[in-house]
Protein backbone atom coordinates (compact mmCIF):
# COMPACT_ATOMS: atom_id res chain seq x y z
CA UNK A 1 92.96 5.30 89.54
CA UNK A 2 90.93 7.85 91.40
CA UNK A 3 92.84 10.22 94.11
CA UNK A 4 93.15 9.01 97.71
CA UNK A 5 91.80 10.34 100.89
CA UNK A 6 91.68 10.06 104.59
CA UNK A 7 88.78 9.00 105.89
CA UNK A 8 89.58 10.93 109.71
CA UNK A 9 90.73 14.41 107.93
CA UNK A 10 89.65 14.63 104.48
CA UNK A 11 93.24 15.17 103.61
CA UNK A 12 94.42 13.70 100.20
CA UNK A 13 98.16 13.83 101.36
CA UNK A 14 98.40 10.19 101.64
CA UNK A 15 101.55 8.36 101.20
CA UNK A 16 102.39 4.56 100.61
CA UNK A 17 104.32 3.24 103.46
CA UNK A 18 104.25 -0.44 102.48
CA UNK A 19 108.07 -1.17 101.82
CA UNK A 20 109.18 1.21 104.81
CA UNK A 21 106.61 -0.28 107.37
CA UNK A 22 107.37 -3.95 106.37
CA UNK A 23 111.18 -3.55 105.59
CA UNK A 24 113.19 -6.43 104.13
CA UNK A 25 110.98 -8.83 106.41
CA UNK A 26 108.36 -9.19 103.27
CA UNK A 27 108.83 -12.45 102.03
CA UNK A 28 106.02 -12.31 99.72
CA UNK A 29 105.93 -8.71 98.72
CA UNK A 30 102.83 -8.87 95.85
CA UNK A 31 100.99 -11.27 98.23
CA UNK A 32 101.02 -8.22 101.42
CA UNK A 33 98.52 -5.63 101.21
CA UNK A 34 99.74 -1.65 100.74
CA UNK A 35 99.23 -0.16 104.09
CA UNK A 36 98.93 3.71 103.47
CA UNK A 37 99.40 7.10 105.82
CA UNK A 38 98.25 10.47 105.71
CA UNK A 39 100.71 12.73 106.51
CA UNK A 40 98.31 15.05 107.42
CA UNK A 41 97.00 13.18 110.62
CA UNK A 42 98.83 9.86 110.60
CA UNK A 43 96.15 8.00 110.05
CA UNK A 44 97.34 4.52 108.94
CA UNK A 45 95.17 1.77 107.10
CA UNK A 46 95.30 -0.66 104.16
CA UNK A 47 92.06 0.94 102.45
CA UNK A 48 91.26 4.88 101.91
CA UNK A 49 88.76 5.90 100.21
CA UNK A 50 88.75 7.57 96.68
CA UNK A 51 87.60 9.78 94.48
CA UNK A 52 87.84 10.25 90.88
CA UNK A 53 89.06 13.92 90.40
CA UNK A 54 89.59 16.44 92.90
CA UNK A 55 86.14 18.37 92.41
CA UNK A 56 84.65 15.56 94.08
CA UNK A 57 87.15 15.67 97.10
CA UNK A 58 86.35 19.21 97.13
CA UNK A 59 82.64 18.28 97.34
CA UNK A 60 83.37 15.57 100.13
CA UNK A 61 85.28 18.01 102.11
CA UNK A 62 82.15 20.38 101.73
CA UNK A 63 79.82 17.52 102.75
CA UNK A 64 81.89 16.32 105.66
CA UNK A 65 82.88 20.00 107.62
């Protein structure tokens, strides 16, 4: 599992919200996608972007200023 990253700030601060944004109202919890934040910008999406160790964030950080 590679290391998460927002696609709007290049942060890698990313949390899982899942349980917290669907509450007790998930009736089939395995069948609901996660759904993800980062608490850098509060961007908020199923899917983020990875990469496999953090000398390649470092390089997509570089590539993306």
């Amino acid at each position: 599992m590679g290391i998460k990253f927002c696609p709007k700030c290049r942060s890698s601060e990313i949390e899982d919200i899942t349980e917290t944004a669907h509450g007790e109202l998930m009736f089939f919890p395995h069948a609901s996608p996660r759904l993800y934040k980062c608490t850098k910008c509060g961007f908020t999406n199923s899917i983020f972007p990875e990469v496999k160790n953090k000398k390649d964030l470092e390089k997509v950080k570089e590539e993306f200023k």
